[in-house]
C-alpha atoms as a PDB file:
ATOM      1  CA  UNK A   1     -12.854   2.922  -5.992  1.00  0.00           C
ATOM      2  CA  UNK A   2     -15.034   0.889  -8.128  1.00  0.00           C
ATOM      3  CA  UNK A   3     -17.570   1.201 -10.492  1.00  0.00           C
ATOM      4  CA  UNK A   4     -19.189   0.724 -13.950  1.00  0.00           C
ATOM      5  CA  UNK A   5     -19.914   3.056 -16.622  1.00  0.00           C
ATOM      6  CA  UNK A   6     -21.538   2.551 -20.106  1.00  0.00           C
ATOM      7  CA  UNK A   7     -21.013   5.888 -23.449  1.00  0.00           C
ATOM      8  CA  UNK A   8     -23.265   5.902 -25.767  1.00  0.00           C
ATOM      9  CA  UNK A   9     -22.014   6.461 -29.287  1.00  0.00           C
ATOM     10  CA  UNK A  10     -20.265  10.144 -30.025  1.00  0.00           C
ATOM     11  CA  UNK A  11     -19.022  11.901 -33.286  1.00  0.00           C
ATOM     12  CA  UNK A  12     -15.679  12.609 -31.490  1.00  0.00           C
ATOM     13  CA  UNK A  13     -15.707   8.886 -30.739  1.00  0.00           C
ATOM     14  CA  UNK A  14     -16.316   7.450 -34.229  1.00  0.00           C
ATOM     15  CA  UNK A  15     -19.163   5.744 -32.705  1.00  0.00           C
ATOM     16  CA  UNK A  16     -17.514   3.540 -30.566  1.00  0.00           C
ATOM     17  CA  UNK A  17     -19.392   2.572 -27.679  1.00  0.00           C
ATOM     18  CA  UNK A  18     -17.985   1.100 -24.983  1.00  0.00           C
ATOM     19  CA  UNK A  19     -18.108  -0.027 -20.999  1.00  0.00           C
ATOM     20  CA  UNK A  20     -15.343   0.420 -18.212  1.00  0.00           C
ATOM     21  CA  UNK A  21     -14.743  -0.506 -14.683  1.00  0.00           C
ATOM     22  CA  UNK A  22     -12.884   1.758 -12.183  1.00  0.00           C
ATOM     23  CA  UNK A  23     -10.837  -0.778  -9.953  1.00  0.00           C
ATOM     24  CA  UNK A  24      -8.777  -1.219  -6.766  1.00  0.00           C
ATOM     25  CA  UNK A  25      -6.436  -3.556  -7.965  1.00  0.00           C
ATOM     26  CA  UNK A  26      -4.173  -4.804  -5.217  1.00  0.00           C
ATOM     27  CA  UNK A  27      -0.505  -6.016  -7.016  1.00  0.00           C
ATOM     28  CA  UNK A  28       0.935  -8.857  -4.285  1.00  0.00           C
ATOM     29  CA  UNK A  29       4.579  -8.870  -4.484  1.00  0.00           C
ATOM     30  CA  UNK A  30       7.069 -11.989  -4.401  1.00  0.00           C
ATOM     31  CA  UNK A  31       8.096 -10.612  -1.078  1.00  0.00           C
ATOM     32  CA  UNK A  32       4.763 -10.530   0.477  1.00  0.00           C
ATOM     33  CA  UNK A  33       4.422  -6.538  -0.505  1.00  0.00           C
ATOM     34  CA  UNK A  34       0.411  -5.850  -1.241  1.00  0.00           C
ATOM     35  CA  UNK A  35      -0.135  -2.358  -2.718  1.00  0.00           C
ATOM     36  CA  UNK A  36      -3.283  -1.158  -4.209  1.00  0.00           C
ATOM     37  CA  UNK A  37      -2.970   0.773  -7.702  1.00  0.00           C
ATOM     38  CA  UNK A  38      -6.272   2.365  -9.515  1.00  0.00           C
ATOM     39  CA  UNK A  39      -7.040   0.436 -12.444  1.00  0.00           C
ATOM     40  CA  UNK A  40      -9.685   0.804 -15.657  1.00  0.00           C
ATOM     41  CA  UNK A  41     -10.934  -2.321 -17.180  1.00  0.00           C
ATOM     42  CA  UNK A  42     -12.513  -0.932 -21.145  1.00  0.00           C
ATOM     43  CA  UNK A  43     -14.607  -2.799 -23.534  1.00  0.00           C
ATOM     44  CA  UNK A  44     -15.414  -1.381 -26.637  1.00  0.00           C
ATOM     45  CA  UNK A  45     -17.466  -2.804 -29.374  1.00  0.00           C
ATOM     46  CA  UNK A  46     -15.245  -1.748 -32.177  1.00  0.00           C
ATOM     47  CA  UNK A  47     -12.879  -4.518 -31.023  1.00  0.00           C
ATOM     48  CA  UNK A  48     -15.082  -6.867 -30.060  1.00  0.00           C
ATOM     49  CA  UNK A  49     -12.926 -10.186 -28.567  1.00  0.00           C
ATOM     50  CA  UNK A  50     -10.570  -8.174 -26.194  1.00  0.00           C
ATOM     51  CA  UNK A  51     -10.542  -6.132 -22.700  1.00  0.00           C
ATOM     52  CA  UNK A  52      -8.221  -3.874 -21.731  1.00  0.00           C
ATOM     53  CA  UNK A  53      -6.769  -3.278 -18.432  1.00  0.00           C
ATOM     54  CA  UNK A  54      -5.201  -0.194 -17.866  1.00  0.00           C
ATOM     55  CA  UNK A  55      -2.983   0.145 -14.179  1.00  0.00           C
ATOM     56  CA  UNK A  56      -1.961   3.085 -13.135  1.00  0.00           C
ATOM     57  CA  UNK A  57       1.242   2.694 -10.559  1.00  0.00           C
ATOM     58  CA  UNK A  58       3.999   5.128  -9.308  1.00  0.00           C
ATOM     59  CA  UNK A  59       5.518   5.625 -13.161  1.00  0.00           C
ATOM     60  CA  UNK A  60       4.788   8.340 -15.891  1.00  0.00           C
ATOM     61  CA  UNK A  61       2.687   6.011 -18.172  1.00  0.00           C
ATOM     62  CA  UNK A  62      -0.156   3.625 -17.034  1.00  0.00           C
ATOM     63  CA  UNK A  63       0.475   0.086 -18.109  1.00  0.00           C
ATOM     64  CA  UNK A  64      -2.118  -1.367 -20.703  1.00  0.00           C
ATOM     65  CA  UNK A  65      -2.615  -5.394 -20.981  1.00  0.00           C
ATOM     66  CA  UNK A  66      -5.178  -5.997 -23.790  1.00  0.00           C
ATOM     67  CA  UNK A  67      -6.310  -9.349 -23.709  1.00  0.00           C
ATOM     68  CA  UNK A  68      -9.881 -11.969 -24.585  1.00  0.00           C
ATOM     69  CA  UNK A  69     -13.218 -10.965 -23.064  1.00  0.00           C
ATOM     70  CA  UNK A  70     -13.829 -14.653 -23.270  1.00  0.00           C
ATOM     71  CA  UNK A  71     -10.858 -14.932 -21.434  1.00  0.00           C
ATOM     72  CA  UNK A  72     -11.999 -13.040 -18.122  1.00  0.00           C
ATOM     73  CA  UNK A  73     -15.413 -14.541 -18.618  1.00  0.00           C
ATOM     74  CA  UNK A  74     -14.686 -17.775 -18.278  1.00  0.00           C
ATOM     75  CA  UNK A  75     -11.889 -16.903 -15.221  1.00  0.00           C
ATOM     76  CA  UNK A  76     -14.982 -15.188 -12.929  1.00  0.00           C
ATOM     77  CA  UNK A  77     -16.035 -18.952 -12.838  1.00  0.00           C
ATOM     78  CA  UNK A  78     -12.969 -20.849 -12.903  1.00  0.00           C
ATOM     79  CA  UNK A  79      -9.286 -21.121 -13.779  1.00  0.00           C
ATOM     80  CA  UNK A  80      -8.771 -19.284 -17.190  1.00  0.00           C
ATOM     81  CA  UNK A  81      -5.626 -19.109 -19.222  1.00  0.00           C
ATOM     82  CA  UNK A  82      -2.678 -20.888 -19.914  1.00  0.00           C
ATOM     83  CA  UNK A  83       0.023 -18.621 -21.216  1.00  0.00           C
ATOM     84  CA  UNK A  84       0.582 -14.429 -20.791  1.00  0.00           C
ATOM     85  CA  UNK A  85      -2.262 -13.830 -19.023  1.00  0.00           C
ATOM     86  CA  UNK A  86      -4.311 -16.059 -16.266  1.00  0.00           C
ATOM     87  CA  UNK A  87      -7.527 -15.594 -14.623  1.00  0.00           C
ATOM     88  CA  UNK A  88      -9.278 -17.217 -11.609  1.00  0.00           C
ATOM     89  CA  UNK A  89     -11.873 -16.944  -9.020  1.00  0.00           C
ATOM     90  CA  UNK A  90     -11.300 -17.034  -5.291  1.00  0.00           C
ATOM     91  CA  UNK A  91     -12.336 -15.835  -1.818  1.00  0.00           C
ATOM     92  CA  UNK A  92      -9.950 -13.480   0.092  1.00  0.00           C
ATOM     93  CA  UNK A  93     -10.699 -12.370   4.039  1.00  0.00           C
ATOM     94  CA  UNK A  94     -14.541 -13.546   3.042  1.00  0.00           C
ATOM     95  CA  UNK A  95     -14.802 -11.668  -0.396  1.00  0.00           C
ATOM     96  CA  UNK A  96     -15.167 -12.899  -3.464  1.00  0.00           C
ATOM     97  CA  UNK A  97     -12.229 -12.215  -5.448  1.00  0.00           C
ATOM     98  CA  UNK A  98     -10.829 -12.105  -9.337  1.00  0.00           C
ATOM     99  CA  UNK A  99      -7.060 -12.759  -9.397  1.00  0.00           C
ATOM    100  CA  UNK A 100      -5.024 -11.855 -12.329  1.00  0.00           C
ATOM    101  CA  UNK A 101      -1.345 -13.167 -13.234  1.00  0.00           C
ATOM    102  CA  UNK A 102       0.452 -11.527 -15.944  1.00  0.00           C
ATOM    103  CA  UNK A 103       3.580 -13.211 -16.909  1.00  0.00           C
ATOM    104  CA  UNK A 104       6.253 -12.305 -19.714  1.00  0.00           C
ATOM    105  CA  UNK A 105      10.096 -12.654 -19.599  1.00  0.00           C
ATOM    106  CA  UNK A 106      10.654 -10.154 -16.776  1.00  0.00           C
ATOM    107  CA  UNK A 107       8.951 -11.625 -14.411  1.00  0.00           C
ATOM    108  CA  UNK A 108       5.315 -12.320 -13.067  1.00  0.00           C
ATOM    109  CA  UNK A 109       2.338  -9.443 -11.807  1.00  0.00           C
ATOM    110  CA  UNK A 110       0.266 -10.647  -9.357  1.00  0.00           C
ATOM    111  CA  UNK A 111      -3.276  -8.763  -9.022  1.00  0.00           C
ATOM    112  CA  UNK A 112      -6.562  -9.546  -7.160  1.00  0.00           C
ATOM    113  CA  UNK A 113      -9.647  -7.120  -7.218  1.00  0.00           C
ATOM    114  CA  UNK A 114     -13.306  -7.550  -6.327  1.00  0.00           C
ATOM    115  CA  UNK A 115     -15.066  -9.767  -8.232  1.00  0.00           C
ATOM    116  CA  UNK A 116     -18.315  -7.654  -7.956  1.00  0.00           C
ATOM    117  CA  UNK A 117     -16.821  -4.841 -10.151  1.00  0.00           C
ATOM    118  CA  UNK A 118     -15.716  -7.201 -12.997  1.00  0.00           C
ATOM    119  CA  UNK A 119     -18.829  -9.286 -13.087  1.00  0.00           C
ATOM    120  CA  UNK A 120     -20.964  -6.050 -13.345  1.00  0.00           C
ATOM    121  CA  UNK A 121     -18.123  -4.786 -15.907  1.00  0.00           C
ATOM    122  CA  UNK A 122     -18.942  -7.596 -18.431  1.00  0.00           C
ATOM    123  CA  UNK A 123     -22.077  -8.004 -18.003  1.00  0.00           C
ATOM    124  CA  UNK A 124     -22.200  -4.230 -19.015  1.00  0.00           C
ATOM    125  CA  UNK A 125     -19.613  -5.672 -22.699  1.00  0.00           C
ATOM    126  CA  UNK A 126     -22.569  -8.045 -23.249  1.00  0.00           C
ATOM    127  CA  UNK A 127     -25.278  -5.594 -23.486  1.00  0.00           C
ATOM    128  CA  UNK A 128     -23.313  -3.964 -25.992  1.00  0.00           C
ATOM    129  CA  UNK A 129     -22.137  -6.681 -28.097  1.00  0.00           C
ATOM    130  CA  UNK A 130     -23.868 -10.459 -27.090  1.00  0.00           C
ATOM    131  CA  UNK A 131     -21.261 -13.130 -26.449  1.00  0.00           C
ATOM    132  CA  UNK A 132     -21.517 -14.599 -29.543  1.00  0.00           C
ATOM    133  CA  UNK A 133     -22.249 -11.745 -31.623  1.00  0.00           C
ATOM    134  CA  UNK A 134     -18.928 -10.209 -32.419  1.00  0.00           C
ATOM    135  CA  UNK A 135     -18.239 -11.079 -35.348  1.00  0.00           C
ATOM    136  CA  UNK A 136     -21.225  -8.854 -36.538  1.00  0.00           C
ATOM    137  CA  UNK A 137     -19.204  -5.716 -34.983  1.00  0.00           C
ATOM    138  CA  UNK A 138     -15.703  -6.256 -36.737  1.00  0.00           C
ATOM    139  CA  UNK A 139     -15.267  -3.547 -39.421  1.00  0.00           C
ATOM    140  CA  UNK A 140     -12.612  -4.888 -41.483  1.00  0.00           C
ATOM    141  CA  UNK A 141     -11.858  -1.881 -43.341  1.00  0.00           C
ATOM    142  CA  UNK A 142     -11.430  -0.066 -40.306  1.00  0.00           C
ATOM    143  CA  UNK A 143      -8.987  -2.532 -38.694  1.00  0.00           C
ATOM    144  CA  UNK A 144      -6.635  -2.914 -41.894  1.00  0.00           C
ATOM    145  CA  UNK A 145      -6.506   1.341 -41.386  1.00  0.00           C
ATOM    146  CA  UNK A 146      -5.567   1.001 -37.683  1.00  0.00           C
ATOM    147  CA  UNK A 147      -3.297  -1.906 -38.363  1.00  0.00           C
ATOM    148  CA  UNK A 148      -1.705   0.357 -40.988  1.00  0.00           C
ATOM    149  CA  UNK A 149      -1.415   3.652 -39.275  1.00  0.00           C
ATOM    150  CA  UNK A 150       1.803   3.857 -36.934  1.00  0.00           C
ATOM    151  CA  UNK A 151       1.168   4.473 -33.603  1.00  0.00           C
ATOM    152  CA  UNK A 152       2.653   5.624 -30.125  1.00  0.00           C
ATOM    153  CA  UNK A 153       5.420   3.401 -28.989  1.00  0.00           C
ATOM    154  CA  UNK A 154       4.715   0.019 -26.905  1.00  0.00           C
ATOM    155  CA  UNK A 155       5.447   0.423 -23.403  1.00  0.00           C
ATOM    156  CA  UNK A 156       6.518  -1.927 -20.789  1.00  0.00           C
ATOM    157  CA  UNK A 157       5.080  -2.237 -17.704  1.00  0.00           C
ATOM    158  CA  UNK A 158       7.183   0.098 -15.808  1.00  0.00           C
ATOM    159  CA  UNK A 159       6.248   3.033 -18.709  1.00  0.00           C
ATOM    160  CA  UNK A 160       9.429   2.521 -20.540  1.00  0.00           C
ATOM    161  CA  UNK A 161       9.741   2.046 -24.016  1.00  0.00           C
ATOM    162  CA  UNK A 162       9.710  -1.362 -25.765  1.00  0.00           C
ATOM    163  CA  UNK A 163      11.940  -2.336 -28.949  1.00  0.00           C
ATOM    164  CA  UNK A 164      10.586  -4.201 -31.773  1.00  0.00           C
ATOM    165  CA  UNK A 165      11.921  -7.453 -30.254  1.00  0.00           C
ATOM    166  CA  UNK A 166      11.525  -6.629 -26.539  1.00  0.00           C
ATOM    167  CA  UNK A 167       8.829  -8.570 -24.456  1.00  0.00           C
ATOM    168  CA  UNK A 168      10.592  -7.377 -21.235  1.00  0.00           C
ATOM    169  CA  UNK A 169       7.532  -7.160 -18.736  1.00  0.00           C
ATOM    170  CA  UNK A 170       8.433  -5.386 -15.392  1.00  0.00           C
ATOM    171  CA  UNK A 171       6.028  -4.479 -12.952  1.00  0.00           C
ATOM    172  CA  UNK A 172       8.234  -1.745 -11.517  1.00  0.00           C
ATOM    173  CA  UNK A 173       9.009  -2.888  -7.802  1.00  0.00           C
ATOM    174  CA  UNK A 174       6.225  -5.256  -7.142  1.00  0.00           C
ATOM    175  CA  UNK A 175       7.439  -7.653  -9.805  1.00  0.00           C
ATOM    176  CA  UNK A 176       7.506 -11.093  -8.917  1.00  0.00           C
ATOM    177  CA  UNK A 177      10.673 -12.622 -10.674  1.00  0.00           C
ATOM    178  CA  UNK A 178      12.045 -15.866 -11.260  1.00  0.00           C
ATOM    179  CA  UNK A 179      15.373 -15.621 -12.995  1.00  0.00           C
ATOM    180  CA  UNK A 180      15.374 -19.626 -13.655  1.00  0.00           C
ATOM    181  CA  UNK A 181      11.895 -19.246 -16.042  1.00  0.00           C
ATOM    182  CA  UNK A 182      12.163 -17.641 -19.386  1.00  0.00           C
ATOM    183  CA  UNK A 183       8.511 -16.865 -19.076  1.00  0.00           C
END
């Protein structure tokens, strides 16, 4: 399952156009364990910098990482990343391949996905808004009123609830953990 998709602006939408990416992202396990979840990869031009990936495994809620466009650009070429989040090219069984590593206190998510899909995905972000452009499609005002407005509760990556101070990331049974790392 794969594929890219562009919206237009819409009233119900507050004019936000954005891009996504359907994905087969297969999560590889510290035991070995590959299993393919559906994933959603959104840009949209009201937040200009950041990507969101969106998995959807065996739990109630989907798990949301939101992290720099830049970021994934600059992994489709080479290594990206340094902390939370890590992106890099490779070839799997002949393919061309983008593997993501998520890391946080819980333990480490290992995913790997086409690359096709998330080339065509961002090449889709920069016909919305340039690389370098960005700045142009911040709306201040807007952001303070989001920043302001409560929202739904954080969730960790197995759909549970996160505390204020919790950066517990679990990646439900395909978690790769290392108890001796505090990241």
């Amino acid at each position: 399952m794969s594929g890219t998709h562009s919206r237009p602006p819409h009233p119900a939408f507050d004019g936000d156009e954005s891009c996504s990416a359907l994905l087969t992202m297969n999560v590889v396990g510290i035991s070995g364990i590959n299993v393919q979840v559906p994933a959603l990869l959104t840009y949209r031009a009201r937040d200009p910098y950041a990507v969101e990936l969106e998995c959807h495994t065996d739990t109630n809620h989907p798990t949301r990482w939101t992290f720099g466009r830049d970021l994934l650009t600059r992994g489709c070429t080479g290594q990206a990343g340094l902390a939370d989040v890590r992106v890099e090219p490779g070839h799997l069984d002949g393919a061309d391949i983008i593997t993501i590593t998520l890391t946080g206190f819980g333990g480490r998510a290992l995913l790997r996905t086409p690359a096709a899909p998330v080339r065509a995905f961002l090449d889709a972000s920069e016909r919305l808004v340039p690389r370098g452009t960005e700045s142009s499609h911040l709306h201040i005002d807007d952001l303070v009123r989001r920043l302001l407005q409560p929202s739904a509760p954080e969730r960790d990556l197995t759909g549970q609830g996160l505390g204020a101070d919790s950066q517990t990331i679990t990646f439900h049974r395909y978690l790769e953990t290392d108890a001796t790392s505090p990241e």
